[in-house]
C-alpha atoms as a PDB file:
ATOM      1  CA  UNK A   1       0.000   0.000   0.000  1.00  0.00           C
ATOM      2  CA  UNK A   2       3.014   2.425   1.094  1.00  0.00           C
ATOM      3  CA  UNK A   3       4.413   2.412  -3.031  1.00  0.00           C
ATOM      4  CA  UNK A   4       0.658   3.361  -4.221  1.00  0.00           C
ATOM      5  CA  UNK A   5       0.620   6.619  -1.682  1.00  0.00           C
ATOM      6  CA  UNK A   6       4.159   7.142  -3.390  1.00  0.00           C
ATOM      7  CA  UNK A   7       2.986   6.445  -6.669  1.00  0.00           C
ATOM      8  CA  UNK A   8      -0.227   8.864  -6.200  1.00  0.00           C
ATOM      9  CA  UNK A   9       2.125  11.963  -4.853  1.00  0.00           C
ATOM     10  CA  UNK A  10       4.749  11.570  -7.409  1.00  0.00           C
ATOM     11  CA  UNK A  11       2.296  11.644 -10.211  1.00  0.00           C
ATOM     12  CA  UNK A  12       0.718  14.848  -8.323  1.00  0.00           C
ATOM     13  CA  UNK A  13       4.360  16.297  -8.207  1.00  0.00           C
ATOM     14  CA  UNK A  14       4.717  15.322 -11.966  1.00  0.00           C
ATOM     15  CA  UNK A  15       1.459  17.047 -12.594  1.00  0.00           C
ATOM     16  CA  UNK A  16       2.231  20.440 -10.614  1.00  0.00           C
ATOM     17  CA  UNK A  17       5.667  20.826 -12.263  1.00  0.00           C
ATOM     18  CA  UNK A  18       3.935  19.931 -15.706  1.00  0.00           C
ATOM     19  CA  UNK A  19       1.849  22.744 -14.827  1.00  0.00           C
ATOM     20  CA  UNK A  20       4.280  24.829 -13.605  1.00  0.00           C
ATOM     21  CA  UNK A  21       7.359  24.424 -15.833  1.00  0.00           C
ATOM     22  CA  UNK A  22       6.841  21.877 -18.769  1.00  0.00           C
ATOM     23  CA  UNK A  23       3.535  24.066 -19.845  1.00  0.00           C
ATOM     24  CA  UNK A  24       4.951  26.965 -20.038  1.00  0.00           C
ATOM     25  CA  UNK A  25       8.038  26.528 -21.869  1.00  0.00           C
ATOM     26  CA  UNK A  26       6.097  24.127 -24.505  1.00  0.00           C
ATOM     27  CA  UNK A  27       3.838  27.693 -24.605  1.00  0.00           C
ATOM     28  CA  UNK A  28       7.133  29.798 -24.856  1.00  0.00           C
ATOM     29  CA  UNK A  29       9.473  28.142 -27.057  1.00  0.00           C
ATOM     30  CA  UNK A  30       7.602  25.488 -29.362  1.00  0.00           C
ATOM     31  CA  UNK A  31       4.163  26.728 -30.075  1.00  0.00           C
ATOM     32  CA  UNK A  32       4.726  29.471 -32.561  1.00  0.00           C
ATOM     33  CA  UNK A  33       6.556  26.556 -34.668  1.00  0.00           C
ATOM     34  CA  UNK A  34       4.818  23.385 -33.336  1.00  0.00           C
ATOM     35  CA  UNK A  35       1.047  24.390 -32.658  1.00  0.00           C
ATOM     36  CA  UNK A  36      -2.140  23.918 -34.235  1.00  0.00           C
ATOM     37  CA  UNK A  37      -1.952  26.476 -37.018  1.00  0.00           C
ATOM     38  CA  UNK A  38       0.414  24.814 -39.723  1.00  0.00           C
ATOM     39  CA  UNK A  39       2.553  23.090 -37.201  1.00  0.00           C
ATOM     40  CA  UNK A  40       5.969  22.169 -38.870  1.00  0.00           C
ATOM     41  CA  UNK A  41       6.786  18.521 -39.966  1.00  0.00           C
ATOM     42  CA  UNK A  42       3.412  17.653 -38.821  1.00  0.00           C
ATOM     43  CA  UNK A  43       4.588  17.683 -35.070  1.00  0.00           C
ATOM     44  CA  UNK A  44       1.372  19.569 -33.184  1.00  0.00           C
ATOM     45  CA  UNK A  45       2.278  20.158 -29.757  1.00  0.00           C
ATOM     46  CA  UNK A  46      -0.935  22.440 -28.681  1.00  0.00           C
ATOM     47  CA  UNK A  47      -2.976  19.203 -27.684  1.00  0.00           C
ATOM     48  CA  UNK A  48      -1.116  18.468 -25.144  1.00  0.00           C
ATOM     49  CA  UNK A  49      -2.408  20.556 -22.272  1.00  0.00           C
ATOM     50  CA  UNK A  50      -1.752  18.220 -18.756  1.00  0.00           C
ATOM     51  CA  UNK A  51       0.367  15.326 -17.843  1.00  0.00           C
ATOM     52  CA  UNK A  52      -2.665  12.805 -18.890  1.00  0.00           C
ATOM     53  CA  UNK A  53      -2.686  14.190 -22.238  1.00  0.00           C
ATOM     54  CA  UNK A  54       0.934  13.319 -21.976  1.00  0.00           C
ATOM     55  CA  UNK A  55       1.190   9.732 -20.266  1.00  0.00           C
ATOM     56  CA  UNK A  56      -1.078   8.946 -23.203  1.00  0.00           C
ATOM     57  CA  UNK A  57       0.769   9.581 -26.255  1.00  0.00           C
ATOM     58  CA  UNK A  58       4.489   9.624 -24.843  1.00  0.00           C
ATOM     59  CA  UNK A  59       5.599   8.936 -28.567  1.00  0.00           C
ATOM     60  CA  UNK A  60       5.161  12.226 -29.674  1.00  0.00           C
ATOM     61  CA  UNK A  61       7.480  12.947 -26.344  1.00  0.00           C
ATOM     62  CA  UNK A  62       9.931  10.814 -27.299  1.00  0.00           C
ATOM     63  CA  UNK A  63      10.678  12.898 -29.928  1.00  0.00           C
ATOM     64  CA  UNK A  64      10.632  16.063 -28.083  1.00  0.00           C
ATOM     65  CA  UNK A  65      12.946  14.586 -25.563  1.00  0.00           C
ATOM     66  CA  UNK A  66      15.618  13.430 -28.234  1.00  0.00           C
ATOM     67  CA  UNK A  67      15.225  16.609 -29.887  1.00  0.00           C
ATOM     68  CA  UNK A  68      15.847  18.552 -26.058  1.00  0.00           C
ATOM     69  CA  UNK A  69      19.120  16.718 -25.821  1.00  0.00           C
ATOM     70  CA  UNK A  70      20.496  17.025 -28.909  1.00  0.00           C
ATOM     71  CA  UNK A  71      19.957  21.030 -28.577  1.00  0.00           C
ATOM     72  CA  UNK A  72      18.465  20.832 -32.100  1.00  0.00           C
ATOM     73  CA  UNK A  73      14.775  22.385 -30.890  1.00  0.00           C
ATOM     74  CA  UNK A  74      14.605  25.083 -30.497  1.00  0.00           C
ATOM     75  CA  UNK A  75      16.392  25.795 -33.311  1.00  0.00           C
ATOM     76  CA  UNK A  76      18.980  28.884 -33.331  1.00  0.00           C
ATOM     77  CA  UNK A  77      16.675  30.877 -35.451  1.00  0.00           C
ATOM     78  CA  UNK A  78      13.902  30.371 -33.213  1.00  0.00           C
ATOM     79  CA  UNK A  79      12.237  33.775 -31.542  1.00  0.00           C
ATOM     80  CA  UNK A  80      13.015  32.330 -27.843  1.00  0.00           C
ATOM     81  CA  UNK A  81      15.565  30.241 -26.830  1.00  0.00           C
ATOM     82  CA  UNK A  82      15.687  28.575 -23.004  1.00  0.00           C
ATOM     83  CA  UNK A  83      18.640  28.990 -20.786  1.00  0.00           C
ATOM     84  CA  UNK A  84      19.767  25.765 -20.595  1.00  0.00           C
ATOM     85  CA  UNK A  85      18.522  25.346 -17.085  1.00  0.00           C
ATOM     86  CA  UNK A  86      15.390  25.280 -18.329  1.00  0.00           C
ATOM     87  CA  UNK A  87      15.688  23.425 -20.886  1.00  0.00           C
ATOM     88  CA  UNK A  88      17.283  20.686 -18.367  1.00  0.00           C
ATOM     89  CA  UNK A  89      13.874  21.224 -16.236  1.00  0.00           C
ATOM     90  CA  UNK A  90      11.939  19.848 -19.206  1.00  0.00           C
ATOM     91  CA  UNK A  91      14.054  17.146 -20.118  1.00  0.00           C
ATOM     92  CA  UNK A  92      14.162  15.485 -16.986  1.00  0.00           C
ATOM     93  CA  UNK A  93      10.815  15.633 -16.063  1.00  0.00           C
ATOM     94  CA  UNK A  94      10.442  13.875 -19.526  1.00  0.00           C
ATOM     95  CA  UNK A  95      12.795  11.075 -18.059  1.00  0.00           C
ATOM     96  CA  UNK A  96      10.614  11.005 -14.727  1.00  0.00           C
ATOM     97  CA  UNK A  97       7.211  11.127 -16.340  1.00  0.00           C
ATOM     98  CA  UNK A  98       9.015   8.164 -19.062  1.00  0.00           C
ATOM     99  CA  UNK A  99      10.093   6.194 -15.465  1.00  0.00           C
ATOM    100  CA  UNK A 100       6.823   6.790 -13.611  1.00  0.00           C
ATOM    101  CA  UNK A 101       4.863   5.211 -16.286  1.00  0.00           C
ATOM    102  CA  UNK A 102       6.944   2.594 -16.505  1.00  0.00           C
ATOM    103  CA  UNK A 103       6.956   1.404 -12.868  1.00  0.00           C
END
C-alpha cells in the first residue's frame, strides 16, 4: 500500500511541475513553430495541455525529448531560446514522467 501513496504523490508532483514548468516553456518556445496552425513537420504540440494528455501519447514525447538533448529544438533561429537550465527542467521531467509510467 506504502508504493501506491508514493505512486499517487509523485504523479501529483509530476502534474504540478507539468503545470508549472513543462507548460509553459512548450507555450514559450515550441508553439509558434509546433502548434495547431500549420505546425511544422506535422509535429502539433498544442494538444497536449496536462500530464494525462501526456502519459497517453508519450511517442510524440519521445521525440521532443531526443530533440531537447540534442539542442536541435529550439532551433537557433527560433524567436526564444531557453537557458539551458530550463531546458534541463523539461528534459528530466520527460525522463521522470518516461520512469513513472513505466513502474
Amino acid at each position: 500500500m506504502p508504493s501506491l501513496v508514493r505512486g499517487e504523490a509523485d504523479r501529483g508532483d509530476l502534474s504540478r511541475e507539468f503545470e508549472n514548468t513543462v507548460l509553459p516553456f512548450v507555450e514559450s518556445c515550441c508553439l509558434d513553430c509546433h502548434g495547431e496552425d500549420k505546425p511544422k513537420a506535422k509535429f502539433d504540440l498544442s494538444p497536449y495541455r496536462s500530464l494525462e494528455s501526456v502519459a497517453a501519447d508519450f511517442g510524440h514525447w519521445d521525440i521532443v525529448l531526443d530533440r531537447l538533448l540534442a539542442g536541435e529544438m529550439p532551433p537557433e533561429e527560433a524567436k526564444v531560446q531557453p537557458h539551458d537550465e530550463r531546458r534541463q527542467q523539461v528534459v528530466s521531467w520527460i525522463v521522470r514522467l518516461r520512469r513513472h509510467e513505466a513502474e
